[in-house]
PDB file of N, CA and C in Angstrom:
ATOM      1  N   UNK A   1      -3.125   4.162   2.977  1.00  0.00           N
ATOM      2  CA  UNK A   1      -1.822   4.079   2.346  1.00  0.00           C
ATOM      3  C   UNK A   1      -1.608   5.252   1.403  1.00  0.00           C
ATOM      4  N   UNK A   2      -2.590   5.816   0.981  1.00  0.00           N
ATOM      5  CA  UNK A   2      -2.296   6.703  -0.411  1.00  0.00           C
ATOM      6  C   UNK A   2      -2.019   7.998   0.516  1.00  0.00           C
ATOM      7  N   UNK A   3      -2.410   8.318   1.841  1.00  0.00           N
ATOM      8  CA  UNK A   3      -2.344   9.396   2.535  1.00  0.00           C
ATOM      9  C   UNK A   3      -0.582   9.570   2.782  1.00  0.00           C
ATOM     10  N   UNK A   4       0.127   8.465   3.283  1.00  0.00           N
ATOM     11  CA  UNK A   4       1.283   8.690   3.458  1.00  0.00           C
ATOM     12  C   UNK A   4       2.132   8.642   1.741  1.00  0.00           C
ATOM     13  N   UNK A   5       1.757   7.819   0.984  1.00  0.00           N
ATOM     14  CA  UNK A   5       2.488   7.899  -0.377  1.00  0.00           C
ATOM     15  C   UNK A   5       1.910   9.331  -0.840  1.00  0.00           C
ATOM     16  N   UNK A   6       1.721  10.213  -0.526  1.00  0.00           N
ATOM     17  CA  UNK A   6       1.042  11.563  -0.801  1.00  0.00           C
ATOM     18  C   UNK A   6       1.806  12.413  -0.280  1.00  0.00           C
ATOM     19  N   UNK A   7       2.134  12.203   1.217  1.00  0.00           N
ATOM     20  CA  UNK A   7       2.637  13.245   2.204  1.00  0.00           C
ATOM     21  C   UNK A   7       3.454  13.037   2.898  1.00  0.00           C
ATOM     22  N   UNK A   8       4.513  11.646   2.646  1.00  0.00           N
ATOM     23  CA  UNK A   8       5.432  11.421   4.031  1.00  0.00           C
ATOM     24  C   UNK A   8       6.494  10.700   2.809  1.00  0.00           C
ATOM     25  N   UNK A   9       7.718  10.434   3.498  1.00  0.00           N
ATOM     26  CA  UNK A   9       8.348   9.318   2.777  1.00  0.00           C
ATOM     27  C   UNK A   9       8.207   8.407   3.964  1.00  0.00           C
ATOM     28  N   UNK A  10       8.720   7.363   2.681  1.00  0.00           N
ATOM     29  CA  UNK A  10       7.911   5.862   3.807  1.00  0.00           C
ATOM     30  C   UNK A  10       9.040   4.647   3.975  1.00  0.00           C
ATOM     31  N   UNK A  11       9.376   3.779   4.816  1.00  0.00           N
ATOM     32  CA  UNK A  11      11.105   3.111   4.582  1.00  0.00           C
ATOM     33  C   UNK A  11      10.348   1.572   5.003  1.00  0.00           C
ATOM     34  N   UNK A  12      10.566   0.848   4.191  1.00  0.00           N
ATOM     35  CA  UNK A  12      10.386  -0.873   4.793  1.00  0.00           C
ATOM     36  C   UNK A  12      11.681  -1.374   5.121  1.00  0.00           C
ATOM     37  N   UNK A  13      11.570  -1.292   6.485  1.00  0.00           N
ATOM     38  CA  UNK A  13      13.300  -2.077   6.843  1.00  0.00           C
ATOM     39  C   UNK A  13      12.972  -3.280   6.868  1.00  0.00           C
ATOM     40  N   UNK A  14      13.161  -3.929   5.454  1.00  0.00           N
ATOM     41  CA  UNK A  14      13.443  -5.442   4.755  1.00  0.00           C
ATOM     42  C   UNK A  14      14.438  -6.493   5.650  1.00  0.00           C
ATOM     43  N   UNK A  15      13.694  -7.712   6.751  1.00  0.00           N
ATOM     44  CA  UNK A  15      14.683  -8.558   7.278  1.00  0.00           C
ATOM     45  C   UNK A  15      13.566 -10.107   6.702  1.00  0.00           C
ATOM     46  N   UNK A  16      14.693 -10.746   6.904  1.00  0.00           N
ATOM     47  CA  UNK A  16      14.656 -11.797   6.504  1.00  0.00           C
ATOM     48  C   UNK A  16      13.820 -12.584   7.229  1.00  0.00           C
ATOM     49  N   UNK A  17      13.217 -13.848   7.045  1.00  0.00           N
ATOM     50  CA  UNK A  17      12.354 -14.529   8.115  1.00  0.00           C
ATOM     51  C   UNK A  17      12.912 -15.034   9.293  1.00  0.00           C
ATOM     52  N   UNK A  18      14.524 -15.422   9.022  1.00  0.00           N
ATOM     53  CA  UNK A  18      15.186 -16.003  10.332  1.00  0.00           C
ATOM     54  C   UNK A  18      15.575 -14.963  11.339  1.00  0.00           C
ATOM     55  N   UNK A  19      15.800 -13.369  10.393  1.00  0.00           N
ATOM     56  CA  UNK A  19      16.359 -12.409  11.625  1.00  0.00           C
ATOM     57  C   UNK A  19      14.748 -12.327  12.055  1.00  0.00           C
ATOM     58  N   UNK A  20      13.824 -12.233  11.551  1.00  0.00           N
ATOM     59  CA  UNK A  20      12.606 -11.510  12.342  1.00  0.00           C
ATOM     60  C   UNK A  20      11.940 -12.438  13.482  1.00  0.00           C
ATOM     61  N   UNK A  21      12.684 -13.666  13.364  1.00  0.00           N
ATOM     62  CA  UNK A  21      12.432 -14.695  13.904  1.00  0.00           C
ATOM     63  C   UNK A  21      13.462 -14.706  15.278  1.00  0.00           C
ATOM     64  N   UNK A  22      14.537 -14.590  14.855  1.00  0.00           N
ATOM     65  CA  UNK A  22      15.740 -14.705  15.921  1.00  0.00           C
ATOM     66  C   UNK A  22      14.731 -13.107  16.827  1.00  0.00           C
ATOM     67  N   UNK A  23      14.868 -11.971  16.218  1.00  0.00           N
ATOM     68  CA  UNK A  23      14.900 -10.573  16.855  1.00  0.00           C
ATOM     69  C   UNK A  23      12.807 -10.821  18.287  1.00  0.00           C
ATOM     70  N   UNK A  24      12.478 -11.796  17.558  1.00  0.00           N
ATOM     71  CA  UNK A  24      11.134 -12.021  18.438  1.00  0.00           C
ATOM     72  C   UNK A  24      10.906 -13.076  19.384  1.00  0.00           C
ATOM     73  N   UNK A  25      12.079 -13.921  18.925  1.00  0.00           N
ATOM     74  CA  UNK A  25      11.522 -15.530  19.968  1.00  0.00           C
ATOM     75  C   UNK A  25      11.982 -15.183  21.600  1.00  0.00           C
ATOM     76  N   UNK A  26      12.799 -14.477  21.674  1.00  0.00           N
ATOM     77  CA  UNK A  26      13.206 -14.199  23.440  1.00  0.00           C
ATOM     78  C   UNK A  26      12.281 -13.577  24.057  1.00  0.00           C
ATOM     79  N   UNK A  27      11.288 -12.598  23.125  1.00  0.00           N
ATOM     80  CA  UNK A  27      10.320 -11.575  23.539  1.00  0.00           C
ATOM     81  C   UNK A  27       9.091 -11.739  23.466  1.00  0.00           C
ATOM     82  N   UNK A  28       8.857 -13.024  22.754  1.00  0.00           N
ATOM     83  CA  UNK A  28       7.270 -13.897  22.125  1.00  0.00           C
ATOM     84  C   UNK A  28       6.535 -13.758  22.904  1.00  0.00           C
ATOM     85  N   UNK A  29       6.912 -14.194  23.931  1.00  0.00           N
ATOM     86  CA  UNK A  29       5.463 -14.376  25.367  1.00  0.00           C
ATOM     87  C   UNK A  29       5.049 -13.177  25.831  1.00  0.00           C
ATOM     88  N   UNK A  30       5.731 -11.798  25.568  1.00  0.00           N
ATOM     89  CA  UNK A  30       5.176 -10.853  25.516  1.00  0.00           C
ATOM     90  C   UNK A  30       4.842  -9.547  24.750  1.00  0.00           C
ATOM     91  N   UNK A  31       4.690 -10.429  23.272  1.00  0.00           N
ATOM     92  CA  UNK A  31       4.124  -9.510  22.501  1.00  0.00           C
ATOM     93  C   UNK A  31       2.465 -10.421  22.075  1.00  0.00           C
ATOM     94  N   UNK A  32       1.721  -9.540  22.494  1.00  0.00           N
ATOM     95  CA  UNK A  32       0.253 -10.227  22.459  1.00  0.00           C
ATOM     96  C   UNK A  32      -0.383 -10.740  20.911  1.00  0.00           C
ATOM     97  N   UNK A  33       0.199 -10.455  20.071  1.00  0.00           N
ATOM     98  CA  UNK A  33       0.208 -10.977  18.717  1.00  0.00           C
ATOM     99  C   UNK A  33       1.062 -12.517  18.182  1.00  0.00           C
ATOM    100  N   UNK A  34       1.783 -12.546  19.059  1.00  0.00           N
ATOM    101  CA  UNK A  34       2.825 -13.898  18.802  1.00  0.00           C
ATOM    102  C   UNK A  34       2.610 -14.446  20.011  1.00  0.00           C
ATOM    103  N   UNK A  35       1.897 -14.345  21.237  1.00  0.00           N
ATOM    104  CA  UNK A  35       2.345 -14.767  22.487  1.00  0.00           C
ATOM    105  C   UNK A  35       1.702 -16.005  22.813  1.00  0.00           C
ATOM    106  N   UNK A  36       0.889 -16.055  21.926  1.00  0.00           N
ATOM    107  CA  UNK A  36      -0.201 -17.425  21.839  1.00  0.00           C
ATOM    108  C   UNK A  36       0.108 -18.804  20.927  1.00  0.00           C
ATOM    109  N   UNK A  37       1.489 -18.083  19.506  1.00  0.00           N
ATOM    110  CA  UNK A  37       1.786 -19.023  18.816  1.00  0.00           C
ATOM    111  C   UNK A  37       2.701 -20.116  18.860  1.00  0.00           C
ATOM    112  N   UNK A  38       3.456 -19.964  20.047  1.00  0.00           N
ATOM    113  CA  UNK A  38       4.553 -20.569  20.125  1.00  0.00           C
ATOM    114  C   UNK A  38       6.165 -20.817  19.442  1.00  0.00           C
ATOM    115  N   UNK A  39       7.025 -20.960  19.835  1.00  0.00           N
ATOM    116  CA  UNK A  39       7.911 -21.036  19.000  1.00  0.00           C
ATOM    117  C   UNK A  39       7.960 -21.855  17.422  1.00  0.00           C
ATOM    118  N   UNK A  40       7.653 -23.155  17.692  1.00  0.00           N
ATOM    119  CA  UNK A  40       7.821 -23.762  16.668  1.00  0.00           C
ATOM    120  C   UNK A  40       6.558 -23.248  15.482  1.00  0.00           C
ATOM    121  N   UNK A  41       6.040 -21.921  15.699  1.00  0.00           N
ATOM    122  CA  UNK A  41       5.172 -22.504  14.420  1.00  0.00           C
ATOM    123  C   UNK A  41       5.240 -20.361  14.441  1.00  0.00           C
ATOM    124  N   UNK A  42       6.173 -19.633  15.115  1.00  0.00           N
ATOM    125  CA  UNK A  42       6.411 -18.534  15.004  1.00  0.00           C
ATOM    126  C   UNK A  42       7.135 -18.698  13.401  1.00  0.00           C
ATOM    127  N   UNK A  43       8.185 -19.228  13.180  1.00  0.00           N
ATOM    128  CA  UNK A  43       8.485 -18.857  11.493  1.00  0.00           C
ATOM    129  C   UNK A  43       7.213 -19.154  10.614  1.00  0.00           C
ATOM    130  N   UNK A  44       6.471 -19.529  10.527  1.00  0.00           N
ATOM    131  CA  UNK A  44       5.301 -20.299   9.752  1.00  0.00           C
ATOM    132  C   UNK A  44       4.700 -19.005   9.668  1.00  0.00           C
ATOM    133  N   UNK A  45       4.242 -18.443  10.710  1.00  0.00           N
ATOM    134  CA  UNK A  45       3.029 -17.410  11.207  1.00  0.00           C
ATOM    135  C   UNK A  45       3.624 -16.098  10.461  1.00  0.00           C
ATOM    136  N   UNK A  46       5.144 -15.345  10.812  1.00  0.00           N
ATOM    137  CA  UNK A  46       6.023 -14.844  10.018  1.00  0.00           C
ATOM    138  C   UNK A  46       5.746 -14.779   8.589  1.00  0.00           C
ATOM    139  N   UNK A  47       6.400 -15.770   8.627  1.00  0.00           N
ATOM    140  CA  UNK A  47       6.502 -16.054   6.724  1.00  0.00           C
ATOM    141  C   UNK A  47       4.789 -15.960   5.931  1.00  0.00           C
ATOM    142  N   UNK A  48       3.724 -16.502   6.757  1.00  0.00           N
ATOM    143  CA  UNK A  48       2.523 -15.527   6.442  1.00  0.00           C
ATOM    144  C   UNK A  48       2.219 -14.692   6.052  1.00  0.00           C
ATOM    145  N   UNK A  49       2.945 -14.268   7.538  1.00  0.00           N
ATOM    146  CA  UNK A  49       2.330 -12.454   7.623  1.00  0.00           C
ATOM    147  C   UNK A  49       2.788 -11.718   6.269  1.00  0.00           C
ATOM    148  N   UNK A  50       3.937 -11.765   6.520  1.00  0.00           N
ATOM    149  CA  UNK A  50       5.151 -10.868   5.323  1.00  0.00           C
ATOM    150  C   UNK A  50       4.694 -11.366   3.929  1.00  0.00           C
ATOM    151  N   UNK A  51       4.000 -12.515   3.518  1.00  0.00           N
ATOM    152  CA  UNK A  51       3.608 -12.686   2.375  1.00  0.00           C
ATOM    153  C   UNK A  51       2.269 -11.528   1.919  1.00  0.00           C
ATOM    154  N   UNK A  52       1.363 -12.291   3.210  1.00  0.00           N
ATOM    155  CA  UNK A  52       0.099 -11.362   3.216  1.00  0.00           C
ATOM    156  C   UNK A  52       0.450  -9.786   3.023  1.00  0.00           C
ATOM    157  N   UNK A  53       1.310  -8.927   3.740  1.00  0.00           N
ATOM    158  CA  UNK A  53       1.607  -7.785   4.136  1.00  0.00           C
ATOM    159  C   UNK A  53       2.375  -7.284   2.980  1.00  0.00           C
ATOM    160  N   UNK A  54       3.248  -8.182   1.994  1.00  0.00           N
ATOM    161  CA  UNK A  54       4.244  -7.611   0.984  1.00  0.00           C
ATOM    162  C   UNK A  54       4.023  -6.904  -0.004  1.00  0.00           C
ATOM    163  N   UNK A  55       2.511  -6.026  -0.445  1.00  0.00           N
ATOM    164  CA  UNK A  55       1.632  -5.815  -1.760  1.00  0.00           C
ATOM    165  C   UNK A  55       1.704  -4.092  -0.549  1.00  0.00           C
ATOM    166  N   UNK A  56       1.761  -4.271   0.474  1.00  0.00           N
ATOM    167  CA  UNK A  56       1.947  -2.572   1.071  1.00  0.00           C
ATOM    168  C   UNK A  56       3.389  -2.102   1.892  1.00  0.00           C
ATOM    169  N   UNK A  57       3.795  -3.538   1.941  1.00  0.00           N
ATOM    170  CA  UNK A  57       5.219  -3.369   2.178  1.00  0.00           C
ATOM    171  C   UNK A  57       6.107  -2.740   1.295  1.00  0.00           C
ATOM    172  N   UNK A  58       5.944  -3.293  -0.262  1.00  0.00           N
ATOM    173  CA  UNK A  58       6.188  -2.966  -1.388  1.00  0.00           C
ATOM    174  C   UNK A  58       5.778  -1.500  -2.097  1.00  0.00           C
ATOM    175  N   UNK A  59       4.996  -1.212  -1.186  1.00  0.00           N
ATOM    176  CA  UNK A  59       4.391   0.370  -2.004  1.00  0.00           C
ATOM    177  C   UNK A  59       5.193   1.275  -1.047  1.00  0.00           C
ATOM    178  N   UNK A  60       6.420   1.049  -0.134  1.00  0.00           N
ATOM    179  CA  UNK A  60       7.275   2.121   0.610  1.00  0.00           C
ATOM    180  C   UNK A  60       7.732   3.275  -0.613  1.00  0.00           C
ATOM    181  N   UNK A  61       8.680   4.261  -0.123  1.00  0.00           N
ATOM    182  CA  UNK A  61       8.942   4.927  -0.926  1.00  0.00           C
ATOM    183  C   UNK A  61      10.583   4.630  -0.679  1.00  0.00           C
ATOM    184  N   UNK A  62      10.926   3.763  -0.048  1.00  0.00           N
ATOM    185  CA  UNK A  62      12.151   3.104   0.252  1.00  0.00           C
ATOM    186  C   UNK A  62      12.675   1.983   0.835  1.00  0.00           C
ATOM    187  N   UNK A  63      13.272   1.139   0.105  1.00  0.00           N
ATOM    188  CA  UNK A  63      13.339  -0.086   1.231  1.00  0.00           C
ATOM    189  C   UNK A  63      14.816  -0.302   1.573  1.00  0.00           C
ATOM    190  N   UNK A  64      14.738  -1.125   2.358  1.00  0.00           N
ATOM    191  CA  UNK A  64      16.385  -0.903   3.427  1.00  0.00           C
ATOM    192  C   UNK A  64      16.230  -2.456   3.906  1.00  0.00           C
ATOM    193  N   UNK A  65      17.651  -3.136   3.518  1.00  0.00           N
ATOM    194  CA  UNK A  65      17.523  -4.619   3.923  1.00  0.00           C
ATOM    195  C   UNK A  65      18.564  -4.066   5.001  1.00  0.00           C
ATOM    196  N   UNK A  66      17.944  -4.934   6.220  1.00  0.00           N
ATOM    197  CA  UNK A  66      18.261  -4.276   7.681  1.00  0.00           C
ATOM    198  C   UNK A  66      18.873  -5.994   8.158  1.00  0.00           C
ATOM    199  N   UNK A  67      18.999  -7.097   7.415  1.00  0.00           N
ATOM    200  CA  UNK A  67      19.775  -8.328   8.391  1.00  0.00           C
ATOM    201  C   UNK A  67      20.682  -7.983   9.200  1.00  0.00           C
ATOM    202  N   UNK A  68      21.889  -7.722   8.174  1.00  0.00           N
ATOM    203  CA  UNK A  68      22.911  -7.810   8.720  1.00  0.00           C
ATOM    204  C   UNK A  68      24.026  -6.282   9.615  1.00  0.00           C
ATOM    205  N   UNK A  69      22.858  -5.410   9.710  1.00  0.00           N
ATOM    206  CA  UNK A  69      23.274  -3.980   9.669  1.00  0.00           C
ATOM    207  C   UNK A  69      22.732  -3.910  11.350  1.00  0.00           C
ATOM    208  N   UNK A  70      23.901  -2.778  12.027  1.00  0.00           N
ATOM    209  CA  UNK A  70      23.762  -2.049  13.328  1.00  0.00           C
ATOM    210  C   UNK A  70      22.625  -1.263  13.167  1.00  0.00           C
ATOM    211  N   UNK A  71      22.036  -0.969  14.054  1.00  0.00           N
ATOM    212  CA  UNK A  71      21.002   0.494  13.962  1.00  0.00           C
ATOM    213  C   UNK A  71      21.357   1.946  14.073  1.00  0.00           C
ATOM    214  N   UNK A  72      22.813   2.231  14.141  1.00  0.00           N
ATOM    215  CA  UNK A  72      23.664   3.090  13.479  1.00  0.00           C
ATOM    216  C   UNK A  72      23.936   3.066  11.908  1.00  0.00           C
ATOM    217  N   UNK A  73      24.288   1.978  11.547  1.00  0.00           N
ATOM    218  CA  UNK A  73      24.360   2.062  10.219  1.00  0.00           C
ATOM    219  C   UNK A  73      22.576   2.094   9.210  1.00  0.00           C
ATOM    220  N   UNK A  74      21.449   1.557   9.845  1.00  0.00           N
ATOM    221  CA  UNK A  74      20.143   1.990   9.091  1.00  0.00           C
ATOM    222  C   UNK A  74      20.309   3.278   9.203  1.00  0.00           C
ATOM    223  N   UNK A  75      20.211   4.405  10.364  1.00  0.00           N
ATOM    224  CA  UNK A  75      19.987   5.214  10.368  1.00  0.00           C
ATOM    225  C   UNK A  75      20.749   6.379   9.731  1.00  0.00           C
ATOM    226  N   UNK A  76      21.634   5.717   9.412  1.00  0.00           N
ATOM    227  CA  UNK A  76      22.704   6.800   8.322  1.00  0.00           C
ATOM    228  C   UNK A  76      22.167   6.349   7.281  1.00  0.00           C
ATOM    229  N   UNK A  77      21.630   5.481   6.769  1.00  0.00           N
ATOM    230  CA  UNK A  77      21.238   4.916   5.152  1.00  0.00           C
ATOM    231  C   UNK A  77      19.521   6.054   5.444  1.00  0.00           C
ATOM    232  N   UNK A  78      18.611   5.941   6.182  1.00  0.00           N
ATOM    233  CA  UNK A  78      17.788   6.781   6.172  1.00  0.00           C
ATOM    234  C   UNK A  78      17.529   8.069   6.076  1.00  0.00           C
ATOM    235  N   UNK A  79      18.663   8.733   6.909  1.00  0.00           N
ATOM    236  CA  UNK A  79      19.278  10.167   6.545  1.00  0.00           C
ATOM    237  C   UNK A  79      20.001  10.337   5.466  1.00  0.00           C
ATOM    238  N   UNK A  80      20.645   9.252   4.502  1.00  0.00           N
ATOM    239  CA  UNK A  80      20.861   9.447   3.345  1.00  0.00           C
ATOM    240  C   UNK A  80      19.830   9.711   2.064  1.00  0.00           C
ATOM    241  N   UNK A  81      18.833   9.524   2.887  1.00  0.00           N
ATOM    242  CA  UNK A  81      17.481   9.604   1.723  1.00  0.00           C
ATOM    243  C   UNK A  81      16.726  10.466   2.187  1.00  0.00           C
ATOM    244  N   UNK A  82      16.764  10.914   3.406  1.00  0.00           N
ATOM    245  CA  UNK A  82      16.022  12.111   3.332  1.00  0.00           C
ATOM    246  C   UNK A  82      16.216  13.369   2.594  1.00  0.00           C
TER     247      UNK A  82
END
């Protein structure tokens, strides 16, 4: 982590547990990390992760809440910070 907070800028596109939830359940069975958990216990596993993960999520050098936004509109907010 200290290699990129050193030498890169860094962006956490911040979504919520229900979009990260909605954006994975059609695709679950084939992502080999979720493909074993099933739906009903995919928000659980989620809301985990992002707890566990939020102490380097948090050390970005930018964060970007991405719910409700096109991927035209992140990518103009990213080029706004470069």
């Amino acid at each position: 982590m200290e290699i990129i907070e050193k030498n890169a800028n860094s962006f956490y596109l911040k979504a919520s547990i229900h979009k990260i939830f909605e954006r994975l359940k059609n695709g679950a069975t084939t992502r080999p990390l979720v493909a074993t958990i099933g739906l009903d216990n995919l928000k659980e596993y989620i809301a985990k992760h992002l707890f566990e993960r939020a102490v380097f999520y948090e050390r970005a050098n930018h964060t970007i809440s991405v719910n409700d936004k096109s991927i035209p509109k992140i990518v103009k907010e990213i080029e706004s910070l470069l």
